[in-house]
Each structure stands twice: as C-alpha cells, then as structure tokens.
PDB file of N, CA and C in Angstrom:
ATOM      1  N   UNK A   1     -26.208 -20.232  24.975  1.00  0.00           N
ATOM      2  CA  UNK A   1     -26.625 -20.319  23.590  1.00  0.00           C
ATOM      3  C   UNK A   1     -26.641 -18.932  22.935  1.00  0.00           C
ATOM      4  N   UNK A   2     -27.206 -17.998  23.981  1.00  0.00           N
ATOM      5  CA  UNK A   2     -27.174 -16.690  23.310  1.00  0.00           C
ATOM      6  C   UNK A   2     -25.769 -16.335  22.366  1.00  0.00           C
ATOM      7  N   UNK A   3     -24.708 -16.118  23.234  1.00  0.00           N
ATOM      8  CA  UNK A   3     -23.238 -15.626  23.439  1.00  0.00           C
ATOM      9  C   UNK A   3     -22.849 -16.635  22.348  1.00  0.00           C
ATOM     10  N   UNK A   4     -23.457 -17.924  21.839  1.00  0.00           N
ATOM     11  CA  UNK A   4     -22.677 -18.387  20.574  1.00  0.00           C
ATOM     12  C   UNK A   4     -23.071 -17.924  19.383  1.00  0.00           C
ATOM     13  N   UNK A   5     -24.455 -17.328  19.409  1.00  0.00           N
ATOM     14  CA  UNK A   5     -24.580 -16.743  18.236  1.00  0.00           C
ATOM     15  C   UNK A   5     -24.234 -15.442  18.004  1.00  0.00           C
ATOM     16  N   UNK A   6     -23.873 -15.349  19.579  1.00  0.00           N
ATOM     17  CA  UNK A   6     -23.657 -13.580  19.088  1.00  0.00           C
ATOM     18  C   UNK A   6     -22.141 -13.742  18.759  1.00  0.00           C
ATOM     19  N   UNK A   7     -21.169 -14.311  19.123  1.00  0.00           N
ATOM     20  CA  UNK A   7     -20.015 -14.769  18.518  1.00  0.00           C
ATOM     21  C   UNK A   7     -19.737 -15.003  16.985  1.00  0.00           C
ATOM     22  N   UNK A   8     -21.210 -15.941  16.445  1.00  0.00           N
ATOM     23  CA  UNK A   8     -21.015 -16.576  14.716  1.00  0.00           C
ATOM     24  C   UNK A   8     -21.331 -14.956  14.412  1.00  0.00           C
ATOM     25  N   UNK A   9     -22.242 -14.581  14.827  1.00  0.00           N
ATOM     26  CA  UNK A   9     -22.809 -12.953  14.331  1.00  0.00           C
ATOM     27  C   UNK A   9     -21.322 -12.006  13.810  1.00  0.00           C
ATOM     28  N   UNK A  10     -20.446 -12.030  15.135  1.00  0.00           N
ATOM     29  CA  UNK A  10     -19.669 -11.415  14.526  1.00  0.00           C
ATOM     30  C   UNK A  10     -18.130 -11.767  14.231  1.00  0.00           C
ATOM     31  N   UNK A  11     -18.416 -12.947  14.359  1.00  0.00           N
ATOM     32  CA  UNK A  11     -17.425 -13.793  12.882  1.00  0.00           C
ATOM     33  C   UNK A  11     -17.882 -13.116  11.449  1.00  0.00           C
ATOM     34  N   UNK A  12     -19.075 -13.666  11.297  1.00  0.00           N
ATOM     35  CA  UNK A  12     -19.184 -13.542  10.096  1.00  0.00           C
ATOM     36  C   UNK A  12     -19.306 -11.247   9.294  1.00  0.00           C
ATOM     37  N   UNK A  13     -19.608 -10.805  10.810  1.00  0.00           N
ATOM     38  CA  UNK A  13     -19.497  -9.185  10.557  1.00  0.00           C
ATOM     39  C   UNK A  13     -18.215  -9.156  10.147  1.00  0.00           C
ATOM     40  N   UNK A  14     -16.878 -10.127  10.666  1.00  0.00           N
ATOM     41  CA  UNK A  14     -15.823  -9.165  10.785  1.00  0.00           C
ATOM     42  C   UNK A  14     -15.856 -10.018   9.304  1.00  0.00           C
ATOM     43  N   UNK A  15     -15.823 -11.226   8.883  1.00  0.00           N
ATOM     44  CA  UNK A  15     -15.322 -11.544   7.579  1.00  0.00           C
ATOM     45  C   UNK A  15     -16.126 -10.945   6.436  1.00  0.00           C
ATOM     46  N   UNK A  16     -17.299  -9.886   6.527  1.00  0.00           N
ATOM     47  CA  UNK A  16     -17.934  -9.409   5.515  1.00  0.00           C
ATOM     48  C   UNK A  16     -17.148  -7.556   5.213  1.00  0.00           C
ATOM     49  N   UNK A  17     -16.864  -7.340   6.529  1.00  0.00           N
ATOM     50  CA  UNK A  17     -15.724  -6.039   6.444  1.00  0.00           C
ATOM     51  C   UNK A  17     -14.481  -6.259   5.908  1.00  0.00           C
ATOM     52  N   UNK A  18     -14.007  -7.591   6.103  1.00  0.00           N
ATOM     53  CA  UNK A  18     -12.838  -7.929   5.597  1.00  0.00           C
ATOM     54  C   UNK A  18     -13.007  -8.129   3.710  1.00  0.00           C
ATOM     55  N   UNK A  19     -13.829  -9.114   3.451  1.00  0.00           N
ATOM     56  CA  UNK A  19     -13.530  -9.119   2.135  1.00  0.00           C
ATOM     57  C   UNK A  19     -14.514  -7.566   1.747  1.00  0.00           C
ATOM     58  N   UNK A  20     -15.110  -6.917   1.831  1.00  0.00           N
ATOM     59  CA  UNK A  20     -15.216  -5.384   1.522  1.00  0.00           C
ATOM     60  C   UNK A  20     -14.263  -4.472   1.564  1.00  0.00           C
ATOM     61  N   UNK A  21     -13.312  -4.634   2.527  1.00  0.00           N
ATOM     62  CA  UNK A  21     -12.172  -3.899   2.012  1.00  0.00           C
ATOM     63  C   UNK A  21     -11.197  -4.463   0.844  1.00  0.00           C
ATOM     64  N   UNK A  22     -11.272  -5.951   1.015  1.00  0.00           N
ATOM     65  CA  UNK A  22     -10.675  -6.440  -0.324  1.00  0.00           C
ATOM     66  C   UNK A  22     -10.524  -5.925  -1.655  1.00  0.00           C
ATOM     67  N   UNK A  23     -12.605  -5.752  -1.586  1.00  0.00           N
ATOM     68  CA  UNK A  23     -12.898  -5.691  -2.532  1.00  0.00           C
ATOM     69  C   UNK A  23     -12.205  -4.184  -3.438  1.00  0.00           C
ATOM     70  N   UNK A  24     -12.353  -2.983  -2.580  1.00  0.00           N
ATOM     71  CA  UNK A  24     -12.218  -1.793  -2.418  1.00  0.00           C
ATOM     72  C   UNK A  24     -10.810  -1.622  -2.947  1.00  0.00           C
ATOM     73  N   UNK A  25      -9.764  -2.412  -2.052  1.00  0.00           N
ATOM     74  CA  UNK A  25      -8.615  -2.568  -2.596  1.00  0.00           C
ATOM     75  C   UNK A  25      -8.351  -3.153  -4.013  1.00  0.00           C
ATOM     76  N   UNK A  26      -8.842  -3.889  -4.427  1.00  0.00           N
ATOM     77  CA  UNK A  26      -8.767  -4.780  -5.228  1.00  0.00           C
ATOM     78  C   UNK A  26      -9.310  -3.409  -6.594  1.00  0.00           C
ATOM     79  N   UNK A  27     -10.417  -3.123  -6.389  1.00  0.00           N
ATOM     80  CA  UNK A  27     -11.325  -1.646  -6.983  1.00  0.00           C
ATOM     81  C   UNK A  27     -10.325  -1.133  -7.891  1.00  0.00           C
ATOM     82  N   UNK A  28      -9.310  -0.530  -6.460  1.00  0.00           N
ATOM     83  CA  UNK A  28      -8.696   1.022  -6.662  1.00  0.00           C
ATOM     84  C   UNK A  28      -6.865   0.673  -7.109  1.00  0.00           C
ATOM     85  N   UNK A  29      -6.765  -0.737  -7.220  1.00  0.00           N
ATOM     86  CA  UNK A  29      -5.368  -0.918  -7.260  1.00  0.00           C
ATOM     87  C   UNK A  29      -4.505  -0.020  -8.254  1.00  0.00           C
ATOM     88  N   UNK A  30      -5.359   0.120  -9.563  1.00  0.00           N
ATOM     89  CA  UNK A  30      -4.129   1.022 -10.571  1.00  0.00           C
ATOM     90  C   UNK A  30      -4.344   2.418  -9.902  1.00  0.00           C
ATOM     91  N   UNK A  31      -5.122   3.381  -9.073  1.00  0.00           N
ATOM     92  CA  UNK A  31      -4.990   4.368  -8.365  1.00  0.00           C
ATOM     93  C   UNK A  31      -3.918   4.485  -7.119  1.00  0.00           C
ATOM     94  N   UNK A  32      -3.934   3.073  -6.325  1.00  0.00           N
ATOM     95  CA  UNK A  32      -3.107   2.820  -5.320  1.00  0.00           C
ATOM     96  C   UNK A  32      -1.769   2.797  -5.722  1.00  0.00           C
ATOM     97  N   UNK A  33      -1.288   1.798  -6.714  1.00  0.00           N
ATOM     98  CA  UNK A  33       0.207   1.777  -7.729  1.00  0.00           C
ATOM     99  C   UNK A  33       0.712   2.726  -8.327  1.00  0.00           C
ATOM    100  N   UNK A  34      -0.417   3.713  -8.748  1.00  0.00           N
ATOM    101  CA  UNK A  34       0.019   5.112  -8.944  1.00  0.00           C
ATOM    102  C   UNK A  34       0.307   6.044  -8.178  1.00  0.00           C
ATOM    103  N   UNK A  35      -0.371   5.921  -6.995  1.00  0.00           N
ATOM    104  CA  UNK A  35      -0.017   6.972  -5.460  1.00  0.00           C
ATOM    105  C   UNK A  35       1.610   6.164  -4.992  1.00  0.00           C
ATOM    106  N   UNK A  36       2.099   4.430  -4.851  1.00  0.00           N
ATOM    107  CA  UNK A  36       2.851   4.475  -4.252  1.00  0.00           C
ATOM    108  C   UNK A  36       4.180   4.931  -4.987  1.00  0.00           C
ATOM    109  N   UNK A  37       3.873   4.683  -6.791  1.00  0.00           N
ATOM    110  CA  UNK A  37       5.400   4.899  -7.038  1.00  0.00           C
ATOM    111  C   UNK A  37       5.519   6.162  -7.475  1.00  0.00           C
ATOM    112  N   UNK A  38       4.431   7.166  -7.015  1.00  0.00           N
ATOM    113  CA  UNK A  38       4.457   8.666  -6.978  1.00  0.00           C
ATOM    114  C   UNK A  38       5.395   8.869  -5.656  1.00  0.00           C
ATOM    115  N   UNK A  39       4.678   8.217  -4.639  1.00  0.00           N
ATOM    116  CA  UNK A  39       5.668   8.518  -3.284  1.00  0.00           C
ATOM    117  C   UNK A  39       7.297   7.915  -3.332  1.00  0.00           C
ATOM    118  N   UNK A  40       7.326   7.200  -4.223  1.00  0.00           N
ATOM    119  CA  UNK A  40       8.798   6.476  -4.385  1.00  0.00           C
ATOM    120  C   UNK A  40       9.416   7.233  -5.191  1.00  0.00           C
ATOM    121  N   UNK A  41       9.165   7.915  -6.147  1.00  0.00           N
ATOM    122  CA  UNK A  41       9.890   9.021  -6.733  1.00  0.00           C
ATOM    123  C   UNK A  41      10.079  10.106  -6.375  1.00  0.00           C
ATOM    124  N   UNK A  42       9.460  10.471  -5.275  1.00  0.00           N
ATOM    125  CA  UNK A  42       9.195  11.877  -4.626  1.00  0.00           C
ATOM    126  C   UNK A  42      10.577  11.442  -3.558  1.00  0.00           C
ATOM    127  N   UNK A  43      10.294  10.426  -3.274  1.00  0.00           N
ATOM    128  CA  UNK A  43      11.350   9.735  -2.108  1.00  0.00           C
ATOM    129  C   UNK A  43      13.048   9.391  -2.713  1.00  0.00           C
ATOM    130  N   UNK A  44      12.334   9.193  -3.628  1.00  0.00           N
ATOM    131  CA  UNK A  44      13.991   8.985  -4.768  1.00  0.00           C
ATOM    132  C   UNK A  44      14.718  10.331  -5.108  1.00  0.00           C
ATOM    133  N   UNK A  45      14.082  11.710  -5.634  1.00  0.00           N
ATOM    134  CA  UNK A  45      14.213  12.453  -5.803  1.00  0.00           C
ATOM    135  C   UNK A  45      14.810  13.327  -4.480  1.00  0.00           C
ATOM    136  N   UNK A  46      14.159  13.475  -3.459  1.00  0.00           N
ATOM    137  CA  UNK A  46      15.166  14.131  -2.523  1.00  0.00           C
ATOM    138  C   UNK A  46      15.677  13.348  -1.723  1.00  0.00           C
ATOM    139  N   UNK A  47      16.064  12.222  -1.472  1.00  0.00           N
ATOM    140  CA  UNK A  47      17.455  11.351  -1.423  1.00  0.00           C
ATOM    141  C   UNK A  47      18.567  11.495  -2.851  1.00  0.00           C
ATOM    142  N   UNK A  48      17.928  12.034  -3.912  1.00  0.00           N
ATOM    143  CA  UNK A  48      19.361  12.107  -4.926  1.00  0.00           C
ATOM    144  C   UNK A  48      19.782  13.966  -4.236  1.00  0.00           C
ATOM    145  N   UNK A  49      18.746  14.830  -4.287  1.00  0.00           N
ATOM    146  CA  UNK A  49      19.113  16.078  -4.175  1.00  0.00           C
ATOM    147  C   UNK A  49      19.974  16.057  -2.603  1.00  0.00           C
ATOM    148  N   UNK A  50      19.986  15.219  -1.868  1.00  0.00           N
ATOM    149  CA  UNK A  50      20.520  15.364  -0.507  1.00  0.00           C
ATOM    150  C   UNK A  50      22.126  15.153  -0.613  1.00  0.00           C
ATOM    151  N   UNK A  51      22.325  14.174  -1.953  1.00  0.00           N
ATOM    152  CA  UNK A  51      23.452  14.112  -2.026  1.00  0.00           C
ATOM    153  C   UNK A  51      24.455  14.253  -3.489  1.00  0.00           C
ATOM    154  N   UNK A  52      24.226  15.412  -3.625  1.00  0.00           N
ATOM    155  CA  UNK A  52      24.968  15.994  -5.024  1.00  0.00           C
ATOM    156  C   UNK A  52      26.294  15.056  -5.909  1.00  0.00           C
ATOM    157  N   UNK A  53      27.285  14.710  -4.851  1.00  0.00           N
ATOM    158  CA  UNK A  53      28.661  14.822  -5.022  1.00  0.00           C
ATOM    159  C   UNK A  53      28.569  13.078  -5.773  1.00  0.00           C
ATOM    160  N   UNK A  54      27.366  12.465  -5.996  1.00  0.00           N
ATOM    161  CA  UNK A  54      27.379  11.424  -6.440  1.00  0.00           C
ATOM    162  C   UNK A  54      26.427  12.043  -8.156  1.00  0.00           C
ATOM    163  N   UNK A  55      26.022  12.460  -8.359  1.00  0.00           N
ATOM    164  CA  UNK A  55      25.326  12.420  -9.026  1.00  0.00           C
ATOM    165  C   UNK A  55      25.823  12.286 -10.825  1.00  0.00           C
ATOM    166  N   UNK A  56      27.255  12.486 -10.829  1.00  0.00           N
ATOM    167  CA  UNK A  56      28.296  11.950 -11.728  1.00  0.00           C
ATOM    168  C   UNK A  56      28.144  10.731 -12.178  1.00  0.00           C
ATOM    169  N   UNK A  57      27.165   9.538 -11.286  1.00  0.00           N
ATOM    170  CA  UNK A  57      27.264   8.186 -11.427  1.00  0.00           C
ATOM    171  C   UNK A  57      26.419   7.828 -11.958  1.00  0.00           C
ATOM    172  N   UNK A  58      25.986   6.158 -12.588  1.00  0.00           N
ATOM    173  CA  UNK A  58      24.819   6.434 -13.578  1.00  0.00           C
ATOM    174  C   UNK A  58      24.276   5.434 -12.290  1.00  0.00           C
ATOM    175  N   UNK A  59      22.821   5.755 -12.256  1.00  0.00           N
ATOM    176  CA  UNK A  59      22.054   5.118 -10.898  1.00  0.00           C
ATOM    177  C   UNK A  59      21.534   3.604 -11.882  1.00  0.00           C
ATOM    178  N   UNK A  60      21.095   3.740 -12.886  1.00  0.00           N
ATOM    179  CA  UNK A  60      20.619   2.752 -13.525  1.00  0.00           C
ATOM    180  C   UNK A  60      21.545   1.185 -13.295  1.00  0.00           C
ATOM    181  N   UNK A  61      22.749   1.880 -13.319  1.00  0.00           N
ATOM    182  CA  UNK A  61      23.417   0.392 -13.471  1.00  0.00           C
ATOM    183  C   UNK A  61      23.675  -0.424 -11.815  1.00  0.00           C
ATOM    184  N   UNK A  62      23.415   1.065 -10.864  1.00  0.00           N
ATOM    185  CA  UNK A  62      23.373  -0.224  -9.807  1.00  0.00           C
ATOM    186  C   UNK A  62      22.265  -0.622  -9.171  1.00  0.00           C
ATOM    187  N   UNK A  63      20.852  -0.361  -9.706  1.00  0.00           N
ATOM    188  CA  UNK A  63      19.646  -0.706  -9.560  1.00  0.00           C
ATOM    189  C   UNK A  63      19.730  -2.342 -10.125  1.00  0.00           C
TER     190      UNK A  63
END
C-alpha cells in the first residue's frame, strides 16, 4: 500500500513539473521565436558567406 502511493505521489510530481514547464514555455514563446529565427539567420548568413560564387542568384525565388 505504501509503494502505491508513493507511485500516485510521483505521478502526479512529474505531471505538475511537466505542465510548469509548459507553462514557462508557453510564458516566454515571443522571446523563444525571437532567439530561434535569430539563430536561423545567423545560420543562413554564414552558409551564404561559405559560398560566394552563388550569390548572383535571387534566394527568394527558390525559398
């Protein structure tokens, strides 16, 4: 009997950490969307500088 509650105990620990990070996420999302497509341009940017001999081309149209 012990070992089942200590089981629901931490069921319910792990599902109160879980939606707390949700929440957190959920918080910070226009900070998060701003960090990833900071890293995607940073990432875009020296993948174009790596390769010069294209840069004649317009990138827009094959996005």
């Amino acid at each position: 009997m012990k070992s089942t509650w200590r089981f629901v105990l931490k069921i319910v620990g792990l599902s109160l950490a879980v939606a707390g990070a949700l929440c957190i996420i959920i918080g910070f999302w226009d900070k998060l969307s701003e960090d990833v497509s900071g890293a995607a341009e940073t990432l875009r940017a020296k993948r174009h500088s790596r390769y010069p001999e294209f840069d004649d081309y317009d990138d827009d149209f094959f996005e």
